[in-house]
C-alpha atoms as a PDB file:
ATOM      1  CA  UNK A   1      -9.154 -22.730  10.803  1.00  0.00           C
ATOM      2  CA  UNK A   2      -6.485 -21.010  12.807  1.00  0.00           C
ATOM      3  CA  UNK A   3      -8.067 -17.898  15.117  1.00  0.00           C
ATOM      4  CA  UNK A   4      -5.880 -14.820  15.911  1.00  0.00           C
ATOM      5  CA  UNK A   5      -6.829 -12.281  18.390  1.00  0.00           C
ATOM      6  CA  UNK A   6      -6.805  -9.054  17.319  1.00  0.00           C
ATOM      7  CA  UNK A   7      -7.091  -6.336  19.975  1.00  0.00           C
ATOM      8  CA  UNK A   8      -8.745  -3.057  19.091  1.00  0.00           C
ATOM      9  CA  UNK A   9      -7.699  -0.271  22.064  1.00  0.00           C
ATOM     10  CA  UNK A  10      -9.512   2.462  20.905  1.00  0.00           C
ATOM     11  CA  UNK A  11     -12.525   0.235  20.511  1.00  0.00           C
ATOM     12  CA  UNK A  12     -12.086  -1.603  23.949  1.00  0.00           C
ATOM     13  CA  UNK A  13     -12.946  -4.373  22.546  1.00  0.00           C
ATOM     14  CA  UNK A  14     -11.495  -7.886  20.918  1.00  0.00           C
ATOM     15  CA  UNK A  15     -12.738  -9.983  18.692  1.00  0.00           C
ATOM     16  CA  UNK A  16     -11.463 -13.186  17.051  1.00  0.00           C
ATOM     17  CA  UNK A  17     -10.751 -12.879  13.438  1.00  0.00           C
ATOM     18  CA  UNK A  18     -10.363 -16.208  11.069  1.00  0.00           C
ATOM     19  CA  UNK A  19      -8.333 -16.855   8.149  1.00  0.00           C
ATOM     20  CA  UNK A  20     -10.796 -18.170   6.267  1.00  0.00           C
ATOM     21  CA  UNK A  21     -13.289 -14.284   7.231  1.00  0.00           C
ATOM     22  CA  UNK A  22      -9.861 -12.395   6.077  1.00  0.00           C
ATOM     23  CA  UNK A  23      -9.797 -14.462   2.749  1.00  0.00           C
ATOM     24  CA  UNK A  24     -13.689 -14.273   2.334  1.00  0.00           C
ATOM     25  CA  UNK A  25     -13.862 -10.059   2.940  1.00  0.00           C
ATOM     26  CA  UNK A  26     -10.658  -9.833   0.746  1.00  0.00           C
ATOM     27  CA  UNK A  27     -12.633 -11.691  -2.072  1.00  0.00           C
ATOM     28  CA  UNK A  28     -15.727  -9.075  -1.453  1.00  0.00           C
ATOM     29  CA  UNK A  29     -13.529  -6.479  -1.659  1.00  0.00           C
ATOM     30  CA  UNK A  30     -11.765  -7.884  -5.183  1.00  0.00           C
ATOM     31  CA  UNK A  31     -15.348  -7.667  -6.695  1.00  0.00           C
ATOM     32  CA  UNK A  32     -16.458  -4.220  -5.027  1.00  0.00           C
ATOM     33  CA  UNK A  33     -13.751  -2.584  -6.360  1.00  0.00           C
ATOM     34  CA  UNK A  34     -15.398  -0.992  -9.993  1.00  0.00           C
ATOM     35  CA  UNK A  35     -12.447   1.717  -9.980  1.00  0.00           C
ATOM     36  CA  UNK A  36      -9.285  -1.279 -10.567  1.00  0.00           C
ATOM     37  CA  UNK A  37      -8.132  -0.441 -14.009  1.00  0.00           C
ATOM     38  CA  UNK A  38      -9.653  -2.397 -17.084  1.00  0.00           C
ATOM     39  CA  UNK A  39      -7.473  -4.415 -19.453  1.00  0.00           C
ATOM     40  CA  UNK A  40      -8.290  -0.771 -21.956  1.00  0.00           C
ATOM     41  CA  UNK A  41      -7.492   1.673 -19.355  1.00  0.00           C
ATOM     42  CA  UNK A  42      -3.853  -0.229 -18.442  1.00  0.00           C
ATOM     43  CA  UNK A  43      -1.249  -1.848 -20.180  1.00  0.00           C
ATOM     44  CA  UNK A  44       1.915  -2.844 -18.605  1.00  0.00           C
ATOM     45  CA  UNK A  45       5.056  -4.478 -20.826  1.00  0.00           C
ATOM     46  CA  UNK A  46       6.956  -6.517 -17.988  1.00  0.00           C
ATOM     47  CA  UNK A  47       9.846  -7.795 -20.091  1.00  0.00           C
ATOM     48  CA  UNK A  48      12.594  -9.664 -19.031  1.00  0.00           C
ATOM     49  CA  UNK A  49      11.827 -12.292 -15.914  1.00  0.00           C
ATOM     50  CA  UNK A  50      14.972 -12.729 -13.772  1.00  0.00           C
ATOM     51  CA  UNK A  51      15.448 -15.577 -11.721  1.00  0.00           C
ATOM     52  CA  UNK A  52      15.520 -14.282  -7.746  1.00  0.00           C
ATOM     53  CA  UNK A  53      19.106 -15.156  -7.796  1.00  0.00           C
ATOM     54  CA  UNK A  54      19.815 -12.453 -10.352  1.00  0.00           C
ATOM     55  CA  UNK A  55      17.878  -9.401  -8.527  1.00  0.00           C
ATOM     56  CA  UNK A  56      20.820  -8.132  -6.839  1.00  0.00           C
ATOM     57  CA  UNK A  57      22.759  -7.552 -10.535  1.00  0.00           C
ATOM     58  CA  UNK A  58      21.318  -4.347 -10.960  1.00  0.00           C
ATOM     59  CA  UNK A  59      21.198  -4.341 -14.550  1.00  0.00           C
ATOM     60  CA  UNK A  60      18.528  -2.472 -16.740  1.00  0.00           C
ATOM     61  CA  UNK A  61      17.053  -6.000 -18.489  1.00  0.00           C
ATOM     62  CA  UNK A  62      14.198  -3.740 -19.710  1.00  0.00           C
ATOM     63  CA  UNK A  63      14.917  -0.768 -22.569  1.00  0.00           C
ATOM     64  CA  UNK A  64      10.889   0.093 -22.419  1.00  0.00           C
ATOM     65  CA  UNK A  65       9.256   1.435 -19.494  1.00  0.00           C
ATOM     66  CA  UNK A  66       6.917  -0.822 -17.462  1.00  0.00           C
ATOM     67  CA  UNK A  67       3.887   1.226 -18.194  1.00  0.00           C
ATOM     68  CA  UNK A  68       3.200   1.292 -21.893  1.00  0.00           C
ATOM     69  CA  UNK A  69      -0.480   2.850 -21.533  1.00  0.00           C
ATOM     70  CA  UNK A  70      -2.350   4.318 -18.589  1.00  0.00           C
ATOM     71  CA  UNK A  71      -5.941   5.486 -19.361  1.00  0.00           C
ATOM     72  CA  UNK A  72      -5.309   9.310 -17.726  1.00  0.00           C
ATOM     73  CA  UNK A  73      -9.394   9.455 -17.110  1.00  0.00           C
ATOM     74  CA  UNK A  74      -8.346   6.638 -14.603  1.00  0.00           C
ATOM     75  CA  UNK A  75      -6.309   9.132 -13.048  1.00  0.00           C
ATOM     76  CA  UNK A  76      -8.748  11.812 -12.509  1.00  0.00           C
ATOM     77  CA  UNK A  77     -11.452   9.310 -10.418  1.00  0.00           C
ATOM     78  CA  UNK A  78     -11.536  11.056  -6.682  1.00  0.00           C
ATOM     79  CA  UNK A  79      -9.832   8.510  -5.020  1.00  0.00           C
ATOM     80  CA  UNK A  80      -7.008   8.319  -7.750  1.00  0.00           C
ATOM     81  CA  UNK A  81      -6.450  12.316  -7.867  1.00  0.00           C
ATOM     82  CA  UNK A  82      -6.481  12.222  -3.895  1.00  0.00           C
ATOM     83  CA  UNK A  83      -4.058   9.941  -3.529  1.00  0.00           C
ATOM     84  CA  UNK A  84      -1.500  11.359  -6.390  1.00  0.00           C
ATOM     85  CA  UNK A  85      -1.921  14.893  -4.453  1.00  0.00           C
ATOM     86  CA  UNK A  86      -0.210  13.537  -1.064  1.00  0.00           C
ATOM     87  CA  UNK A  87       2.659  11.533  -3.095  1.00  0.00           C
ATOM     88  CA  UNK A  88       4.553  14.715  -3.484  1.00  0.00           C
ATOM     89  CA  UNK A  89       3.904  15.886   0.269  1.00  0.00           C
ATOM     90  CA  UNK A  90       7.192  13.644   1.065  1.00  0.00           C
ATOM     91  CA  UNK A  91      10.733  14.266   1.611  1.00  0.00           C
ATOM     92  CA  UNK A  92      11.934  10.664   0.627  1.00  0.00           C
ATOM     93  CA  UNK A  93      15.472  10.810   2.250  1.00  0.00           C
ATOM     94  CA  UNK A  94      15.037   9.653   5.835  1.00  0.00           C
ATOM     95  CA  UNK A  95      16.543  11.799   8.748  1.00  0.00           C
ATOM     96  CA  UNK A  96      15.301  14.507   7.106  1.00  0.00           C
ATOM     97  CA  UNK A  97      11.762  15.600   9.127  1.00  0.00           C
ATOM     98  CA  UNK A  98       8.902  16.262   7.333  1.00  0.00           C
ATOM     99  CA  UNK A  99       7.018  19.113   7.610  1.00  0.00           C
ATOM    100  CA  UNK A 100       3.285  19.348   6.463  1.00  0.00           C
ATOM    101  CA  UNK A 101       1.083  22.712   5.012  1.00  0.00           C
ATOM    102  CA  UNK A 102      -2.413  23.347   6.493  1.00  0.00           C
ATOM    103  CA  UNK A 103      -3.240  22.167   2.647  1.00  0.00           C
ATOM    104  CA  UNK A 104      -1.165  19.084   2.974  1.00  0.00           C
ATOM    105  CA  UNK A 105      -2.584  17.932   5.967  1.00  0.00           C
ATOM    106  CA  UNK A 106      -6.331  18.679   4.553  1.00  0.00           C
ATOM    107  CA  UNK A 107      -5.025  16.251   1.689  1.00  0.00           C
ATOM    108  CA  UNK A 108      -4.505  13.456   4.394  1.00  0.00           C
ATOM    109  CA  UNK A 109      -8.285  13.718   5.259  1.00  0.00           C
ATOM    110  CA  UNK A 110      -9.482  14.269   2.134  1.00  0.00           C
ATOM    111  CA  UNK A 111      -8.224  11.153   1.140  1.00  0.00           C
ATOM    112  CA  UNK A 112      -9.265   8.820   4.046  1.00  0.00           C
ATOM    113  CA  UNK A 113     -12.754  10.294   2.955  1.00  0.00           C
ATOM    114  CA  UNK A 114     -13.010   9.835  -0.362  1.00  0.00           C
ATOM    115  CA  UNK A 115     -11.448   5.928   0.085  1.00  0.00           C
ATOM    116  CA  UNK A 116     -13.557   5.095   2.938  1.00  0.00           C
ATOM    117  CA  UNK A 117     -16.718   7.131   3.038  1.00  0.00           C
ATOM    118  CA  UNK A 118     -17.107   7.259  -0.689  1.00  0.00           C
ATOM    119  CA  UNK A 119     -16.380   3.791  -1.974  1.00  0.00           C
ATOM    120  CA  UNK A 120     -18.103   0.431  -1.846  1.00  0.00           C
ATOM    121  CA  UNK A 121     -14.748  -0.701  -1.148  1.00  0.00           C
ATOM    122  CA  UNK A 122     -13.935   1.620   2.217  1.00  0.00           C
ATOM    123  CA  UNK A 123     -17.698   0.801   3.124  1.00  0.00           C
ATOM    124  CA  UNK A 124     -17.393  -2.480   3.244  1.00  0.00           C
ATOM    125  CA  UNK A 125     -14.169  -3.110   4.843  1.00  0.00           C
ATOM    126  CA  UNK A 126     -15.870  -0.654   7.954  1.00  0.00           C
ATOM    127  CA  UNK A 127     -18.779  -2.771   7.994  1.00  0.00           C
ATOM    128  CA  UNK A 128     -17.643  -5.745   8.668  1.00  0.00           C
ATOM    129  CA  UNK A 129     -14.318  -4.311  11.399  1.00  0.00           C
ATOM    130  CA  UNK A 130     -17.639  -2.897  13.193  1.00  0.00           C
ATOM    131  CA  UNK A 131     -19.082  -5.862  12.964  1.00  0.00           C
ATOM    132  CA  UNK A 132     -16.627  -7.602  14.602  1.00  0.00           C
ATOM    133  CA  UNK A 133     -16.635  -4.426  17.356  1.00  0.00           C
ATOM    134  CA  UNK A 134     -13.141  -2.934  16.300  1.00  0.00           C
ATOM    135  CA  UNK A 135     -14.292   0.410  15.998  1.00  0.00           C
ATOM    136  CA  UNK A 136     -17.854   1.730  17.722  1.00  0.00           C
ATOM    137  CA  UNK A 137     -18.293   4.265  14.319  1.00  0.00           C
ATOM    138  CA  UNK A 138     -16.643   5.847  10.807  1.00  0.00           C
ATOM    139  CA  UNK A 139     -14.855   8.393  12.547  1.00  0.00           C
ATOM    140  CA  UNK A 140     -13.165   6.487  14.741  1.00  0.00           C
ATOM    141  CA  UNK A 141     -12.236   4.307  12.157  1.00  0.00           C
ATOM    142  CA  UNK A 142     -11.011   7.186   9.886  1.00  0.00           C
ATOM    143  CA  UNK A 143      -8.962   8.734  12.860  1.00  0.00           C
ATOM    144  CA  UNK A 144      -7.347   5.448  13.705  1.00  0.00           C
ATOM    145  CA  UNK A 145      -6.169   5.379   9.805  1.00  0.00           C
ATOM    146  CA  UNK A 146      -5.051   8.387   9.967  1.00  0.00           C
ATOM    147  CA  UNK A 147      -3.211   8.108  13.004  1.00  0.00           C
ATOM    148  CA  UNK A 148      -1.270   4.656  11.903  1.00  0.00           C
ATOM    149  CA  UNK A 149      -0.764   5.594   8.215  1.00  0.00           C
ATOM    150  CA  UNK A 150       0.056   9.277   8.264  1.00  0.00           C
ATOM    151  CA  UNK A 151       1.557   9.578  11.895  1.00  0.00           C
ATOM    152  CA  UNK A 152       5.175  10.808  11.912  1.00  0.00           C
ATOM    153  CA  UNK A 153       8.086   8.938  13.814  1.00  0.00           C
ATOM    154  CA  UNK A 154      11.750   8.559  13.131  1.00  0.00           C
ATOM    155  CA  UNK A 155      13.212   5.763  11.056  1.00  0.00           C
ATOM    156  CA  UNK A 156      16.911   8.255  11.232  1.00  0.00           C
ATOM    157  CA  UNK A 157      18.687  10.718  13.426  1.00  0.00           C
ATOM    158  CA  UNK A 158      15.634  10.917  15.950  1.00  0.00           C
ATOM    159  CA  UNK A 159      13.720  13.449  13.146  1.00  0.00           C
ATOM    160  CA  UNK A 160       9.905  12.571  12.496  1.00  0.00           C
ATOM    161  CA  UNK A 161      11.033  11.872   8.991  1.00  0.00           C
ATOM    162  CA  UNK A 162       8.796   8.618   8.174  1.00  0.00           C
ATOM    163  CA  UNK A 163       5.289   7.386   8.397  1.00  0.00           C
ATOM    164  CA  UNK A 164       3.342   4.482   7.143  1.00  0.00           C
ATOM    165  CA  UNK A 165       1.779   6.423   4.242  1.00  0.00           C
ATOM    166  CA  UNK A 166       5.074   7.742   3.404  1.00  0.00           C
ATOM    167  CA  UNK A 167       6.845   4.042   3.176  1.00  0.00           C
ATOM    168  CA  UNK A 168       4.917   2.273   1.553  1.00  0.00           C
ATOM    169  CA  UNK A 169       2.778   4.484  -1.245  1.00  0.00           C
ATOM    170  CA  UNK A 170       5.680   7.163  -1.673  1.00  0.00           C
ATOM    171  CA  UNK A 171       8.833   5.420  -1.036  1.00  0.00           C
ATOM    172  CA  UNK A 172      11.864   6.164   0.625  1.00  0.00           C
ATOM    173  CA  UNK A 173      15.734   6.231   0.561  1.00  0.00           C
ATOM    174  CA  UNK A 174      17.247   4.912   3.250  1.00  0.00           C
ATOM    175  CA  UNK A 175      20.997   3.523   3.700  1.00  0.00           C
ATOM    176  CA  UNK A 176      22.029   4.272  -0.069  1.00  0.00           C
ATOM    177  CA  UNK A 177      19.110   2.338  -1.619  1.00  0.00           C
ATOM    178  CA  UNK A 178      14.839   2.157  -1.941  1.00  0.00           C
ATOM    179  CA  UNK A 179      13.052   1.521   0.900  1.00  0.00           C
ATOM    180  CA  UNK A 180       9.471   0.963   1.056  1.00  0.00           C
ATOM    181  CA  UNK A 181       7.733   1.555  -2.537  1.00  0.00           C
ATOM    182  CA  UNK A 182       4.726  -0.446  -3.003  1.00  0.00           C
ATOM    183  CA  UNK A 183       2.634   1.915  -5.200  1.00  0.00           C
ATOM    184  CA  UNK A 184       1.701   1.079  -8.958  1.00  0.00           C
ATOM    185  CA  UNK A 185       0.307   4.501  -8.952  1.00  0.00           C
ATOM    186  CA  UNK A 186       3.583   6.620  -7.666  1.00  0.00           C
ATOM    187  CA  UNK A 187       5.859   4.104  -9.753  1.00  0.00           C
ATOM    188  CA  UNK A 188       3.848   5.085 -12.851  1.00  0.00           C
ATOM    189  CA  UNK A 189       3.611   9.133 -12.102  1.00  0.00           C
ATOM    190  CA  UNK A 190       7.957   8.539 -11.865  1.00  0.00           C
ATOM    191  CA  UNK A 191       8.280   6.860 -14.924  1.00  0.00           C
ATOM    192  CA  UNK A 192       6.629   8.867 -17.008  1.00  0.00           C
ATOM    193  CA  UNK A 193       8.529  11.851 -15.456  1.00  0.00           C
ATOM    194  CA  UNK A 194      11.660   9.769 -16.215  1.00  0.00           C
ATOM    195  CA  UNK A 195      12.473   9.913 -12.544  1.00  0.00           C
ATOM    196  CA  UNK A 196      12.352   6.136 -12.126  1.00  0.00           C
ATOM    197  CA  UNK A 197      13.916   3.650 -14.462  1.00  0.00           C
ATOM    198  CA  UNK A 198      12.323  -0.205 -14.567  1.00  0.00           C
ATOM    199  CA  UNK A 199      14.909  -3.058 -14.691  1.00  0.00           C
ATOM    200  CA  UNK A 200      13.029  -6.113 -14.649  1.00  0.00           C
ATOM    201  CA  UNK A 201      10.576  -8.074 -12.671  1.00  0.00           C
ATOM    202  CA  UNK A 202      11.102 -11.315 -10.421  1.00  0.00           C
ATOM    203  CA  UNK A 203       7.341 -12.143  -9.902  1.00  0.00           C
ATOM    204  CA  UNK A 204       4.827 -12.018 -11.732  1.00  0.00           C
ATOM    205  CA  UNK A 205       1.119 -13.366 -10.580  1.00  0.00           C
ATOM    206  CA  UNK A 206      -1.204 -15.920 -11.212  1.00  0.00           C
ATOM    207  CA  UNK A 207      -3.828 -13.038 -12.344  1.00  0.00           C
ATOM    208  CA  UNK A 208      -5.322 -12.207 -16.295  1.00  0.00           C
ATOM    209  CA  UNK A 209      -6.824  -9.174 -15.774  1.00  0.00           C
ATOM    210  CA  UNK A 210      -5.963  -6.786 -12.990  1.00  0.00           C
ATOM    211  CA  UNK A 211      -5.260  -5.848 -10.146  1.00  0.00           C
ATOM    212  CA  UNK A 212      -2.103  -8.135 -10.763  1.00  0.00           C
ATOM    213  CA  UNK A 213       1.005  -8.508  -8.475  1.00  0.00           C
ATOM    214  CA  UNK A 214       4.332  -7.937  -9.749  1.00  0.00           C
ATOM    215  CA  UNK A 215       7.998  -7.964  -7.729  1.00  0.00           C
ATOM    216  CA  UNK A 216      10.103  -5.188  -9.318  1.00  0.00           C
ATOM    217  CA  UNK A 217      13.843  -4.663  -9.905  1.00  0.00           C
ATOM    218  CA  UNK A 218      14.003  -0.267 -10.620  1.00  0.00           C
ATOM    219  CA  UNK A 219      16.127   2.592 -10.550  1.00  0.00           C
ATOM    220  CA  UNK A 220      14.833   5.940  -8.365  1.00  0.00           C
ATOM    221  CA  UNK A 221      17.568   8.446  -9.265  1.00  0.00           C
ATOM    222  CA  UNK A 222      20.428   6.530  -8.491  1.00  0.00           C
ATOM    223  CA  UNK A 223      19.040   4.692  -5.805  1.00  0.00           C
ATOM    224  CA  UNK A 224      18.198   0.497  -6.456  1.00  0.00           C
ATOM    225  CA  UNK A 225      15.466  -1.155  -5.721  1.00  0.00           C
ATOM    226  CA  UNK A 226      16.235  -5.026  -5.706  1.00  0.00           C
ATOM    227  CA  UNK A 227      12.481  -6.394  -4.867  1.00  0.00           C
ATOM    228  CA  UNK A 228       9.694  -4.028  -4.937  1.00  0.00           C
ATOM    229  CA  UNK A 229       6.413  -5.977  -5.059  1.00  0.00           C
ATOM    230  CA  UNK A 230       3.078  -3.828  -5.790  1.00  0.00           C
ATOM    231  CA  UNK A 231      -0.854  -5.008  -6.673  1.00  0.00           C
ATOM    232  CA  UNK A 232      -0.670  -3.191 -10.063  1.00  0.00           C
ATOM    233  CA  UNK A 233      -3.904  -1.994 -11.539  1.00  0.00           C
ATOM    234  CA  UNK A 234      -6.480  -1.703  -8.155  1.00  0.00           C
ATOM    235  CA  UNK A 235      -7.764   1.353  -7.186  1.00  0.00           C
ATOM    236  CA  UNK A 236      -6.266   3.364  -3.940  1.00  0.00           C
ATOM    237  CA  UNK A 237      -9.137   2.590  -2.205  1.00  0.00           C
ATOM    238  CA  UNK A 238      -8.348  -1.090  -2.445  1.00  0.00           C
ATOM    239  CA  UNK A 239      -4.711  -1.131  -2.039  1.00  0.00           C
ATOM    240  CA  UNK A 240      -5.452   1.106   1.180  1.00  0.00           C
ATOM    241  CA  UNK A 241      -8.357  -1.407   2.118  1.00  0.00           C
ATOM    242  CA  UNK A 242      -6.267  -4.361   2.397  1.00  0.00           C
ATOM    243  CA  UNK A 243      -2.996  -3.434   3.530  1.00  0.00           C
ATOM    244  CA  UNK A 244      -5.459  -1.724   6.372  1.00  0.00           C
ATOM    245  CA  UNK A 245      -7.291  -5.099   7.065  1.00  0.00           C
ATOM    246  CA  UNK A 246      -3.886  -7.024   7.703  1.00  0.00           C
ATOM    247  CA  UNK A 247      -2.462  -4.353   9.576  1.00  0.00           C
ATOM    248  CA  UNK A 248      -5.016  -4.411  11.833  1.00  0.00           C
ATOM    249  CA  UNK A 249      -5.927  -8.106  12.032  1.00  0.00           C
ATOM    250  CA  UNK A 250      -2.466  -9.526  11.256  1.00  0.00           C
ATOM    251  CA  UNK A 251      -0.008  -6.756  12.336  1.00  0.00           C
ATOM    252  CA  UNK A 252       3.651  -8.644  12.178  1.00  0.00           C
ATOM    253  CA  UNK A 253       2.616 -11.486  10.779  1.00  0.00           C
ATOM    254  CA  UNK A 254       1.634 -13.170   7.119  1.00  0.00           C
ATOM    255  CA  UNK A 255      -2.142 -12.121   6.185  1.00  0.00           C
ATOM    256  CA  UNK A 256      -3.609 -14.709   3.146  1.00  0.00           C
ATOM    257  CA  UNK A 257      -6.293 -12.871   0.877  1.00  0.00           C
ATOM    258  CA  UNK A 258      -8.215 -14.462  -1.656  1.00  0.00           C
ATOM    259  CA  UNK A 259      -8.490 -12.533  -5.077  1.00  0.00           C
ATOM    260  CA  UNK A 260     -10.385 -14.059  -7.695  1.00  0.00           C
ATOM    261  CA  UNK A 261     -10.090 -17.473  -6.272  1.00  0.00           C
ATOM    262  CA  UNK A 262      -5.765 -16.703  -6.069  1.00  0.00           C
ATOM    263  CA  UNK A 263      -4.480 -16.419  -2.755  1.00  0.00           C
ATOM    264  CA  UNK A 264      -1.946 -13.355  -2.019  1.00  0.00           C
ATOM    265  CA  UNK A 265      -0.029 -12.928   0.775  1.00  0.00           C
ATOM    266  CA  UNK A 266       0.248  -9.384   2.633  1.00  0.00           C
ATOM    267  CA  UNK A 267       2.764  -9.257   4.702  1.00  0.00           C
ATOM    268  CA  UNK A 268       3.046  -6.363   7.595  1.00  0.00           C
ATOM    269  CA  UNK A 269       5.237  -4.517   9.843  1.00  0.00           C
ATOM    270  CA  UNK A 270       4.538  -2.919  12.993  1.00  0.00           C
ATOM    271  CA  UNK A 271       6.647   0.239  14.041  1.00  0.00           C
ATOM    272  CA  UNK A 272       7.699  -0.396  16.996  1.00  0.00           C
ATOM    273  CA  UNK A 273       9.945   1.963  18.893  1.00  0.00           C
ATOM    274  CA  UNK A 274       7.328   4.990  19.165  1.00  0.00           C
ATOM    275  CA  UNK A 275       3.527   4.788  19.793  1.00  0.00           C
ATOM    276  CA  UNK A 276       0.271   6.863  19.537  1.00  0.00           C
ATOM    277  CA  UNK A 277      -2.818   6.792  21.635  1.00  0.00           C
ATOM    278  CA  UNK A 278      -2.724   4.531  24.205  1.00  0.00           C
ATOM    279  CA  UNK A 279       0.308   2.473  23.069  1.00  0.00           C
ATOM    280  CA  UNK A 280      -1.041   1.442  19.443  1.00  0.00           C
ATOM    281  CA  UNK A 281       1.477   1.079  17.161  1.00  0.00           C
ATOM    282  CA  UNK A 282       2.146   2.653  13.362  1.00  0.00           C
ATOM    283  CA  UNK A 283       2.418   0.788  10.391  1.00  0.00           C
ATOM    284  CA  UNK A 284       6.128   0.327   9.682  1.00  0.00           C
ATOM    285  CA  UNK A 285       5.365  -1.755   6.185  1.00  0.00           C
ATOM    286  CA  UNK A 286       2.600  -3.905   4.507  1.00  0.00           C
ATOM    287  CA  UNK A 287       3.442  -5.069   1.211  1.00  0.00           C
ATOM    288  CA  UNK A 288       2.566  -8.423  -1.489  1.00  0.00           C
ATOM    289  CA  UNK A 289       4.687 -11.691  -0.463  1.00  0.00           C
ATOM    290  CA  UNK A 290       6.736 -12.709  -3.688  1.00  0.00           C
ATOM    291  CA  UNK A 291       7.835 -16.386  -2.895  1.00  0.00           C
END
């Protein structure tokens, strides 16, 4: 089994991290999560299947939206109502800065609390980074989080326009087209606004029930989306969970989960023209592999 160092600063400490411990926590995590959607509280209508070759057509393949049912009870779990109450905190045109209320900021925290001091699933992925002496307690943990998902830095025009957070659950527009995007739960809250228009999908995963992976051809008012890959159907507290875990023990590189005996590949992005604490670096993107 191939070992990777992963350096923790905050923590002082290192530890040595194994494929086959990544793949073994994700599949903990898979079964810990009892808020994923059910195959009653989510139905999705996919549609037409476009060859990768195709993805750059941009043509709507699809006249019914992605989502054809979403359980709204779902949608009013903590976790869930936490995380839809910072998706419209954003400015999604980068170079533009973004500016955060006492209230919005108090959303940040509120989330990193209920996800991971108030699931099984936040629980367990702090157990075992402790274990391996990452982070000496749950508040260091949480401010590290909050630091690398929600910290501000410029992706345009030197303005703190962009963070982690922002990316990759909210989306962006950057150079005419989507950037970022990798939220089931923001592409459903757009769709049913009739913000965002689904074209077709490219991938499709190996999984019957959910959470499910899907790659994504869509429309975001006006602006394309040629790949957009998203686990559709976990809870935030998962998606947050193990986009964290790569981040931190695979940051720039491939990270192979194991979901239900599937593998899925995370890959991540570091950020890496600005810092915070003592030279750590943001997350710059973490999203599913499509091969």
């Amino acid at each position: 089994d191939k070992i990777l160092v992963c350096t923790c600063i905050m923590g002082g400490s290192s530890a040595s991290i194994s494929d086959s411990e990544i793949a073994a926590l994700s599949e903990v995590l898979f079964t810990l999560d009892s808020n994923k959607a059910t195959k009653s509280q989510l139905i999705i209508n996919p549609q037409v299947l476009l060859p990768d070759s195709q993805t750059s057509d941009q043509i709507d393949l699809s006249p019914e939206r992605l989502y054809k049912f979403v359980d709204e009870n779902l949608l009013s779990k903590p976790t869930y109502a936490a995380l839809l109450s910072l998706l419209d905190n954003y400015n999604r045109v980068t170079g533009v800065a973004e500016n955060f209320s006492p209230g919005q900021l108090a959303e940040q925290e509120a989330f990193l609390t209920e996800t991971i001091s108030n699931t099984a699933v936040g629980q367990e992925l702090y157990t075992f980074l402790h274990g391996k002496r990452l982070y000496n307690s749950e508040e260091e943990f949480k401010f590290d989080l909050k630091m690398m998902w929600f910290g501000l830095y410029s992706r345009l025009n030197n303005k703190l326009d962009s963070s982690g957070f922002e990316h990759i659950f909210a989306g962006e527009i950057k150079g005419g087209k989507v950037s970022g995007f990798h939220n089931w739960l923001q592409f459903y809250t757009l769709e049913k606004k009739g913000q965002l228009n689904y074209y077709s999908h490219s991938f499709n995963g190996p999984w019957e029930s959910f959470p499910d992976v899907l790659g994504m051809q869509f429309e975001w008012e006006d602006f394309y989306k040629q790949v957009g890959s998203a686990i559709i159907g976990c809870s935030p507290e998962f998606d947050l969970a193990v986009y964290s875990l790569c981040y931190i023990t695979r940051p720039g590189k491939q990270c192979k989960l194991s979901l239900g005996g599937k593998r899925l590949i995370i890959q991540t992005y570091t950020w890496d023209k600005s810092t915070y604490g003592d030279g750590k670096k943001y997350i710059g993107s973490a999203y599913p592999a499509t091969p």
